[in-house]
Protein backbone atom coordinates (compact mmCIF):
# COMPACT_ATOMS: atom_id res chain seq x y z
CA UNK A 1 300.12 174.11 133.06
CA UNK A 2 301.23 177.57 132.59
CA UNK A 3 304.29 178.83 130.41
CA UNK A 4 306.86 181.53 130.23
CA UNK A 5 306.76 183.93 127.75
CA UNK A 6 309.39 186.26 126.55
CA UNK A 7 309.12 190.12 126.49
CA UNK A 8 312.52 190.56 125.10
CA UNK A 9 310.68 192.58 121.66
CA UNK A 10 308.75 194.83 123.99
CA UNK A 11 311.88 195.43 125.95
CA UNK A 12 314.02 196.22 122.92
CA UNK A 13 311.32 198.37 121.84
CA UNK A 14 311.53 200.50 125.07
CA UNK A 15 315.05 201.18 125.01
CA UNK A 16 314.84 201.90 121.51
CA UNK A 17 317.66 199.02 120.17
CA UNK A 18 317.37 196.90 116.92
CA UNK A 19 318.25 193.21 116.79
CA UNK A 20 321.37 193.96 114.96
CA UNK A 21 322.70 195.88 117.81
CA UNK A 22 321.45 193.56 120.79
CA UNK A 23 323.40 190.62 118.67
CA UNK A 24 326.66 192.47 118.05
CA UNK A 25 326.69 193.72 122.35
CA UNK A 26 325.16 190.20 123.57
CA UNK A 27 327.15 187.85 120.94
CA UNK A 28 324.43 186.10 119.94
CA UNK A 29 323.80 185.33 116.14
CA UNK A 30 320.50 187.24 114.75
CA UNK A 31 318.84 184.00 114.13
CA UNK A 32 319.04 183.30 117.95
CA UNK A 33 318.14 186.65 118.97
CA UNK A 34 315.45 186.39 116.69
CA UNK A 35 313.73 183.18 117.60
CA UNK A 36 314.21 184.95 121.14
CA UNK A 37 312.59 187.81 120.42
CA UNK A 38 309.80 185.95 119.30
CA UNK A 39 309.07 183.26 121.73
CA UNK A 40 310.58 180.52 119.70
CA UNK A 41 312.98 179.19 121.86
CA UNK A 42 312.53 176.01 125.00
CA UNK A 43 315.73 177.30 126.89
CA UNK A 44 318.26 180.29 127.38
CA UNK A 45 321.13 180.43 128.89
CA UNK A 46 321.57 182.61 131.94
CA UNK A 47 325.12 183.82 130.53
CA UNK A 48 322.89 184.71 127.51
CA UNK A 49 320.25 186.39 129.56
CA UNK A 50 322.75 188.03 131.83
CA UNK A 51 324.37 189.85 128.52
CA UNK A 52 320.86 190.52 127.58
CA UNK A 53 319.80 192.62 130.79
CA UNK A 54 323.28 194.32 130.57
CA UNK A 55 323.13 195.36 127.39
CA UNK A 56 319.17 196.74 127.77
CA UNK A 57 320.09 197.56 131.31
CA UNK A 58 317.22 195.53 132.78
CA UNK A 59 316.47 193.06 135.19
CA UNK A 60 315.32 189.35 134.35
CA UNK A 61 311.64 189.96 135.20
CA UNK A 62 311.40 192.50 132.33
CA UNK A 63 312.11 189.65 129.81
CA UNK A 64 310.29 186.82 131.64
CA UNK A 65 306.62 186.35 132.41
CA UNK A 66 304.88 183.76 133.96
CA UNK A 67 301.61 182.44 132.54
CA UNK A 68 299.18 180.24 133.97
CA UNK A 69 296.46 180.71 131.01
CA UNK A 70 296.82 177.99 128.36
C-alpha cells in the first residue's frame, strides 16, 4: 500500500517563509505546523490546507504526493 507524503518543508523553502510566519497567516499553532512540516501527522483538514496554499500561494499537489513504494 502506498502513502502520502507531505512536501509542505520543501514548499516553505521555495517561497522563502519560516514556520513562525506560515503559523501566524494559517492559524495553526507551531507544534501543528511542525509535525506537518515533517510528515508527522494521519489527517489535515482541508480548511487547514486551503489556508496553507493561500498563504504559500500554491496548489494542493505541491504539498501532497502520492507514494506507492513502501
Amino acid at each position: 500500500m502506498g502513502k502520502i507524503i507531505l512536501r509542505l518543508d520543501r514548499v516553505m523553502a521555495d517561497r522563502k517563509v519560516s514556520l513562525n510566519e506560515l503559523a501566524e497567516k494559517v492559524g495553526v499553532s507551531n507544534v501543528n505546523l511542525s509535525k506537518m512540516k515533517t510528515g508527522k501527522i494521519s489527517a489535515i483538514r482541508f480548511s487547514t490546507l486551503e489556508a496553507i496554499c493561500e498563504a504559500l500561494e500554491c496548489q494542493p499537489g505541491d504539498i501532497l504526493e502520492y507514494s506507492n513504494e513502501e
